[in-house]
Protein backbone atom coordinates (compact mmCIF):
# COMPACT_ATOMS: atom_id res chain seq x y z
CA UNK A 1 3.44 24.88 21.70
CA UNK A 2 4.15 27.53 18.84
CA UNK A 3 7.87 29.13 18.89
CA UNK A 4 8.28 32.55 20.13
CA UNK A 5 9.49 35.15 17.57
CA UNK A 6 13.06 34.88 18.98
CA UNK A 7 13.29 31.54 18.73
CA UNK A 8 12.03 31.70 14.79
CA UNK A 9 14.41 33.99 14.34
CA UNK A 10 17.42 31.87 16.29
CA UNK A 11 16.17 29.36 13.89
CA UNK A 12 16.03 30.43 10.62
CA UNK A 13 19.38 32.03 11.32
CA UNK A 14 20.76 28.18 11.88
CA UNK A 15 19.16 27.24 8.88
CA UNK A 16 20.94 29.99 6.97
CA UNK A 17 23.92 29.10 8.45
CA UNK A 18 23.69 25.20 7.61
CA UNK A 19 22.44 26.21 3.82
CA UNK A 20 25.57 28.12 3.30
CA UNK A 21 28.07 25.21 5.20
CA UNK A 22 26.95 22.17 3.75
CA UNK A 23 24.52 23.24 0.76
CA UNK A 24 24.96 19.21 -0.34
CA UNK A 25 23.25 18.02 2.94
CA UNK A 26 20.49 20.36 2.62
CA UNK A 27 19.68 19.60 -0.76
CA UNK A 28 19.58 15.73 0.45
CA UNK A 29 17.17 16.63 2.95
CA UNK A 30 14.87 18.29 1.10
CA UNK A 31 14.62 15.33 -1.67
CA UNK A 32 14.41 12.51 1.64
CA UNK A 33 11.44 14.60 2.60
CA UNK A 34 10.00 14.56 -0.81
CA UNK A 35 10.82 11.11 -1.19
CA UNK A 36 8.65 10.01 1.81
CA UNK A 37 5.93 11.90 1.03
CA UNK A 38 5.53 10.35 -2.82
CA UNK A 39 6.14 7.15 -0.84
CA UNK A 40 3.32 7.72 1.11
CA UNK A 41 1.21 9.03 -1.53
CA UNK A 42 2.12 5.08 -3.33
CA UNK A 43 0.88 3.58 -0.16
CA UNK A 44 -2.53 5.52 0.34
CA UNK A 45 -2.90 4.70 -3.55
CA UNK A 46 -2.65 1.03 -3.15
CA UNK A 47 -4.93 1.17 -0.18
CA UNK A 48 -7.30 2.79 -1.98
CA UNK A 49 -6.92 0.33 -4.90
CA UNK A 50 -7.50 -2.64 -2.83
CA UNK A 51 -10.66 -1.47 -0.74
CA UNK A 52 -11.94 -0.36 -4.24
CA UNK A 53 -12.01 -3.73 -5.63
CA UNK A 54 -13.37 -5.43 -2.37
CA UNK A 55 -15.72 -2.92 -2.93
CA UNK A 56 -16.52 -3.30 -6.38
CA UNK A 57 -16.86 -7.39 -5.52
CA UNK A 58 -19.64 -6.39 -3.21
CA UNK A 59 -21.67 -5.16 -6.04
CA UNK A 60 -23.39 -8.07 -5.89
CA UNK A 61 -24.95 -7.40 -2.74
CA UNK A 62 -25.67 -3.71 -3.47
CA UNK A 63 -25.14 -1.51 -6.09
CA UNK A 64 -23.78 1.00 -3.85
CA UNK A 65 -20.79 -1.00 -2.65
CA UNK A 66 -20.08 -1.21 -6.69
CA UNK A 67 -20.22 2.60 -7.54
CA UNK A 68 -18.20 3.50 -4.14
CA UNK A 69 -15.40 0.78 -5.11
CA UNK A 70 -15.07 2.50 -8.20
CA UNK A 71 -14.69 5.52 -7.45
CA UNK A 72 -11.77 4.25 -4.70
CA UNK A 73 -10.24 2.37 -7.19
CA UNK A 74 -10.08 5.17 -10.06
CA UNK A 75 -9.18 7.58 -7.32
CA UNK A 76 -5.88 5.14 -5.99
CA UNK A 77 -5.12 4.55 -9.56
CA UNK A 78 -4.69 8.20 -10.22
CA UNK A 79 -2.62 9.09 -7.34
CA UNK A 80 -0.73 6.55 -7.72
CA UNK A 81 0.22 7.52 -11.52
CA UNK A 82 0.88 10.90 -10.28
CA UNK A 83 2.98 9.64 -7.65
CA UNK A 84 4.90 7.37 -10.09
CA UNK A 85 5.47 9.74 -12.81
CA UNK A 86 6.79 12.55 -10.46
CA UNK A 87 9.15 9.83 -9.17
CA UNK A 88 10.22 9.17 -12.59
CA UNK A 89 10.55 12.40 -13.52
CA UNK A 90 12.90 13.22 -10.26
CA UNK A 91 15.20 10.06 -11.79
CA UNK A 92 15.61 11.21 -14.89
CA UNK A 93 16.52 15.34 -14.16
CA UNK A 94 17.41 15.14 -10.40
CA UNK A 95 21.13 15.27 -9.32
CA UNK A 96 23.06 16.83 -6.36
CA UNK A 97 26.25 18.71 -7.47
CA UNK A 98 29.34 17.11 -5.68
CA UNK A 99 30.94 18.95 -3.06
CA UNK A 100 33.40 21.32 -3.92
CA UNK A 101 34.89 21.31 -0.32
CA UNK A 102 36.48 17.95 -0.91
């Protein structure tokens, strides 16, 4: 059930109000929900990786099984480099200011 405009409103306020409070806990939010979704990202690309070359061992039987197990295991190999580079790329330039308050 979508929010009402009032209740978008009541909470974007509290959202503006919690950005302005505790700026440190936001920003730690907001990398957690990166964070799972590159972590999820690494998980569909190992998937993919694996069927692809149970795949690719079924060329054998067909040639169809070969060329789809490829193309699963090129596909999780990419996304999985992408995923790992933009994790290493967070590392090296990411940091959360301390907080000033304490």
């Amino acid at each position: 059930m979508p929010l009402s405009e009032h209740e978008e409103r009541i909470l974007a306020e509290i959202e503006r109000q919690l950005a302005a409070e505790d700026p440190r806990f936001v920003a730690r939010a907001r990398k957690r929900k990166h964070r799972s979704s590159r972590t999820l990202r690494l998980r569909v690309a190992i998937s993919l990786v694996v069927i692809g070359f149970l795949s690719l061992l079924g060329l054998v039987a067909h040639i169809t099984f070969g060329i789809i197990g490829m193309m699963l295991l090129l596909t999780g190999i990419v996304l999985g480099a992408t995923a790992l580079r933009e994790s290493a790329e967070e590392a090296r330039g990411a940091h959360v200011p301390p907080d000033e308050r304490t």
